[in-house]
N, C-alpha and C. Protein backbone atom coordinates (compact mmCIF):
# COMPACT_ATOMS: atom_id res chain seq x y z
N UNK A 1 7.18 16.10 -9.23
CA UNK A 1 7.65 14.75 -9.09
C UNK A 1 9.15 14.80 -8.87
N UNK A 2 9.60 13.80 -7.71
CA UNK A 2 11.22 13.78 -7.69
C UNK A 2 11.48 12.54 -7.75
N UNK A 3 12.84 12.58 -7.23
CA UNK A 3 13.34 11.11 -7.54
C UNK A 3 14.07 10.83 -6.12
N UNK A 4 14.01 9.40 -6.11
CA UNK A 4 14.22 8.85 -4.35
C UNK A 4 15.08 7.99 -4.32
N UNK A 5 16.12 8.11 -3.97
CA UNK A 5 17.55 6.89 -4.02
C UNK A 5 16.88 6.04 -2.90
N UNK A 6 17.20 4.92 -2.96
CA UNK A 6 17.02 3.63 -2.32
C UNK A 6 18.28 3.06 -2.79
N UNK A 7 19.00 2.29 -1.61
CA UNK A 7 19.44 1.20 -1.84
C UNK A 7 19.34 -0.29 -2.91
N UNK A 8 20.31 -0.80 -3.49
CA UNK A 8 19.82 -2.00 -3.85
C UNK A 8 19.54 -3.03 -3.56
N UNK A 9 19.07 -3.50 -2.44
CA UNK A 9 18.92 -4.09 -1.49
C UNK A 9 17.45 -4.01 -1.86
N UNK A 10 16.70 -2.75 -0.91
CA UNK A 10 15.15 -2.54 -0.96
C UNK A 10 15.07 -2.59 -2.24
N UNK A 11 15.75 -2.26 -3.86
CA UNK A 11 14.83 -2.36 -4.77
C UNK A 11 14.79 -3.34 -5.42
N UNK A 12 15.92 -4.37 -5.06
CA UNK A 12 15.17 -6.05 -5.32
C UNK A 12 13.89 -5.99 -4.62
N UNK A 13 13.61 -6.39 -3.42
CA UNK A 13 12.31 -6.23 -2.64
C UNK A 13 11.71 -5.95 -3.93
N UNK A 14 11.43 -4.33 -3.85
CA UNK A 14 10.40 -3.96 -4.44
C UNK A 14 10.05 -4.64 -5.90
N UNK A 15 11.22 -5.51 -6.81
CA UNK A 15 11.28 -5.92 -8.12
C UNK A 15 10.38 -6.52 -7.53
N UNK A 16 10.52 -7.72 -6.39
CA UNK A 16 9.93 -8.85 -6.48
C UNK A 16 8.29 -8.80 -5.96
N UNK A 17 8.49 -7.98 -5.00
CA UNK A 17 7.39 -7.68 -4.48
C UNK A 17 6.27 -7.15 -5.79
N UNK A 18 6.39 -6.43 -7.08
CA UNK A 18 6.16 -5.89 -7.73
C UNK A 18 5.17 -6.42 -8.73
N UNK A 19 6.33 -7.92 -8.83
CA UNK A 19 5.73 -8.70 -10.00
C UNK A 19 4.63 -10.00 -8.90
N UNK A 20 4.68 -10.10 -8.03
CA UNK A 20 4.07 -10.85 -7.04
C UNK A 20 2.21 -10.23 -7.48
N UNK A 21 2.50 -8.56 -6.85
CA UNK A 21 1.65 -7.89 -6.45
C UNK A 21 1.11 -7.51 -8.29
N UNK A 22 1.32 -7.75 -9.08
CA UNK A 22 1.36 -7.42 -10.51
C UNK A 22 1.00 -5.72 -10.93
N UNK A 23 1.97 -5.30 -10.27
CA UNK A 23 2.18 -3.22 -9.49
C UNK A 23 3.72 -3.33 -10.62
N UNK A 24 3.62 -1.64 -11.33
CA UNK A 24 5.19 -1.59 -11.05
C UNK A 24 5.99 -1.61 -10.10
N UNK A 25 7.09 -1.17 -10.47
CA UNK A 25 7.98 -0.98 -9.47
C UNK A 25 7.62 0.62 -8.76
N UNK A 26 7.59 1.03 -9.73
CA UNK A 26 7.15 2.46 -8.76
C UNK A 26 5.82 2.23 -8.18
N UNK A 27 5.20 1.89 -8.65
CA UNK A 27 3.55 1.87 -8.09
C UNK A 27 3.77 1.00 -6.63
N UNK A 28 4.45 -0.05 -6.68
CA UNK A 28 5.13 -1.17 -5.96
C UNK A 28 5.35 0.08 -4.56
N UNK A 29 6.04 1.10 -4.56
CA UNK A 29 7.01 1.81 -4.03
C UNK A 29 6.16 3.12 -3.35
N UNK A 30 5.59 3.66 -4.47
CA UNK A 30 4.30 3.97 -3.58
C UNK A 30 3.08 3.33 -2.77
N UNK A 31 2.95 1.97 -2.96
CA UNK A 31 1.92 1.59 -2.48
C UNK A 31 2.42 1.45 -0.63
N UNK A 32 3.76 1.59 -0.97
CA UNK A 32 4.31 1.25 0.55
C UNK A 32 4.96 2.38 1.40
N UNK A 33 4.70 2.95 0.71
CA UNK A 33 5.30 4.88 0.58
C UNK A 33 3.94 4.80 1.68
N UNK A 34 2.92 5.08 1.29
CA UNK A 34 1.34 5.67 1.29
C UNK A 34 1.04 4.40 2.59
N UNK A 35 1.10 3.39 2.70
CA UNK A 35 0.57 2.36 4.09
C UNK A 35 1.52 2.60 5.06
N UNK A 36 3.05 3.04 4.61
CA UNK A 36 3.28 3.33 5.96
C UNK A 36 3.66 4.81 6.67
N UNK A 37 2.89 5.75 5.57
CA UNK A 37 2.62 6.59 6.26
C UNK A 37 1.59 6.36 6.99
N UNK A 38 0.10 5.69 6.96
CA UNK A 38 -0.91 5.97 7.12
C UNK A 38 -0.73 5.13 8.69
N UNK A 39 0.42 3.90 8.48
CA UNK A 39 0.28 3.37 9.47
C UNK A 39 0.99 4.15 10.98
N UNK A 40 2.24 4.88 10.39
CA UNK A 40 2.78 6.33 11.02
C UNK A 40 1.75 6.73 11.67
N UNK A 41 1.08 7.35 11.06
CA UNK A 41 -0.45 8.13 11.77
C UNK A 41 -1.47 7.42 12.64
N UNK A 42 -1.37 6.40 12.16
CA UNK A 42 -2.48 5.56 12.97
C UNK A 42 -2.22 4.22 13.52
N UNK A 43 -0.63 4.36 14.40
CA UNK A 43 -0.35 3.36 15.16
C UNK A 43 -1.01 2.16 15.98
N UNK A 44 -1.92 2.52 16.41
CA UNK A 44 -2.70 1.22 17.01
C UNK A 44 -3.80 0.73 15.75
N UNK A 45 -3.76 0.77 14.40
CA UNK A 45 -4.48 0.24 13.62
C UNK A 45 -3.57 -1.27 12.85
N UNK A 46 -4.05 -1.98 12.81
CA UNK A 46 -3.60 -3.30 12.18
C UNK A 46 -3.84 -2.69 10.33
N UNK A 47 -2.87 -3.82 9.42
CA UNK A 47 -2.72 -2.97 8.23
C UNK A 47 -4.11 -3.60 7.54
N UNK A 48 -4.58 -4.95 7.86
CA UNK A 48 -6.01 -5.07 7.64
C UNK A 48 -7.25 -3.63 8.16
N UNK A 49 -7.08 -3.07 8.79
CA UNK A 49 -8.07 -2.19 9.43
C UNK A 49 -7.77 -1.05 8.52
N UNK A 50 -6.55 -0.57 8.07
CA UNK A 50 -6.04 0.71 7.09
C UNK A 50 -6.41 0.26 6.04
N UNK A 51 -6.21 -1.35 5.35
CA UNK A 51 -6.63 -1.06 3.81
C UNK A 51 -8.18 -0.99 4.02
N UNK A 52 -8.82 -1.43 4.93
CA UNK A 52 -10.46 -1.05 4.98
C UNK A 52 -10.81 -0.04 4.71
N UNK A 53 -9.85 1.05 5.48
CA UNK A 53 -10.47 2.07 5.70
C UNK A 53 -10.47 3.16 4.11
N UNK A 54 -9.27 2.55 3.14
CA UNK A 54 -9.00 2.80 2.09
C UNK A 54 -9.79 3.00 0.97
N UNK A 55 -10.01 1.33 1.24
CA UNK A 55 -11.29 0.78 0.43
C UNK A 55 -12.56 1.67 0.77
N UNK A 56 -12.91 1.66 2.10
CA UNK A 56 -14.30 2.28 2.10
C UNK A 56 -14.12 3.86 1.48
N UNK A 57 -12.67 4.63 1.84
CA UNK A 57 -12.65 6.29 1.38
C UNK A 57 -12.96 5.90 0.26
N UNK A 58 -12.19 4.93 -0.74
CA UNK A 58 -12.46 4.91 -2.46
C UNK A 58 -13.74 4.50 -2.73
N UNK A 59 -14.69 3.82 -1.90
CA UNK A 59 -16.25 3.96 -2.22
C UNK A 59 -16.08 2.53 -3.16
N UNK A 60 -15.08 1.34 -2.56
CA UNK A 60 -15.13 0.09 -3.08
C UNK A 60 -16.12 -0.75 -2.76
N UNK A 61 -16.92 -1.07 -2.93
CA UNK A 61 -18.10 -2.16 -2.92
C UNK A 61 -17.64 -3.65 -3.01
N UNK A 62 -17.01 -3.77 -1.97
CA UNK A 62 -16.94 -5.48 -1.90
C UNK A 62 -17.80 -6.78 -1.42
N UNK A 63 -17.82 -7.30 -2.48
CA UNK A 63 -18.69 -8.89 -2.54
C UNK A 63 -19.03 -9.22 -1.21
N UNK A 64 -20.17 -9.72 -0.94
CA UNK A 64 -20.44 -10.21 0.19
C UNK A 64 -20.35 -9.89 1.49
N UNK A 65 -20.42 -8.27 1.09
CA UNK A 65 -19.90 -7.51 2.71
C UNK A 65 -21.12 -6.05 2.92
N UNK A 66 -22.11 -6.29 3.69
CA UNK A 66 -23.12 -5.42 3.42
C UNK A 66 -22.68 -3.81 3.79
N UNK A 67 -22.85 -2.89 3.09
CA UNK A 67 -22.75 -1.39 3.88
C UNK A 67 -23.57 -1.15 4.72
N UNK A 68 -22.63 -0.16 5.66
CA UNK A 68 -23.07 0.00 7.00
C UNK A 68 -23.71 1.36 7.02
């Protein structure tokens, strides 16, 4: 584990974003760490289509949505 200077600028963001999202701040920080790598990688995907694809790797079973 290391440690990542950010500006104070982005880590208001992330305060607020944090308590919005009810995430720490670090969790806050990875969660955006991790989507935009994924979105890096997979440029023509919308960020609706990446958390899908998330959800389905973690084997989430969501309400009202039949498996395929």
């Amino acid at each position: 584990m290391g440690i990542v200077k950010i500006g104070d600028d982005l880590h208001e963001e992330l305060r607020k974003a944090s308590s919005v999202m009810c995430r720490s701040i670090n969790a806050q920080a990875e969660f955006w760490i991790k989507v935009g790598m994924l979105a890096e990688a997979h440029p023509t995907l919308p960020f609706t289509e990446i958390m899908a694809r998330q959800l389905k790797h973690a084997d989430v079973q969501l309400p009202g949505i039949n498996a395929a």
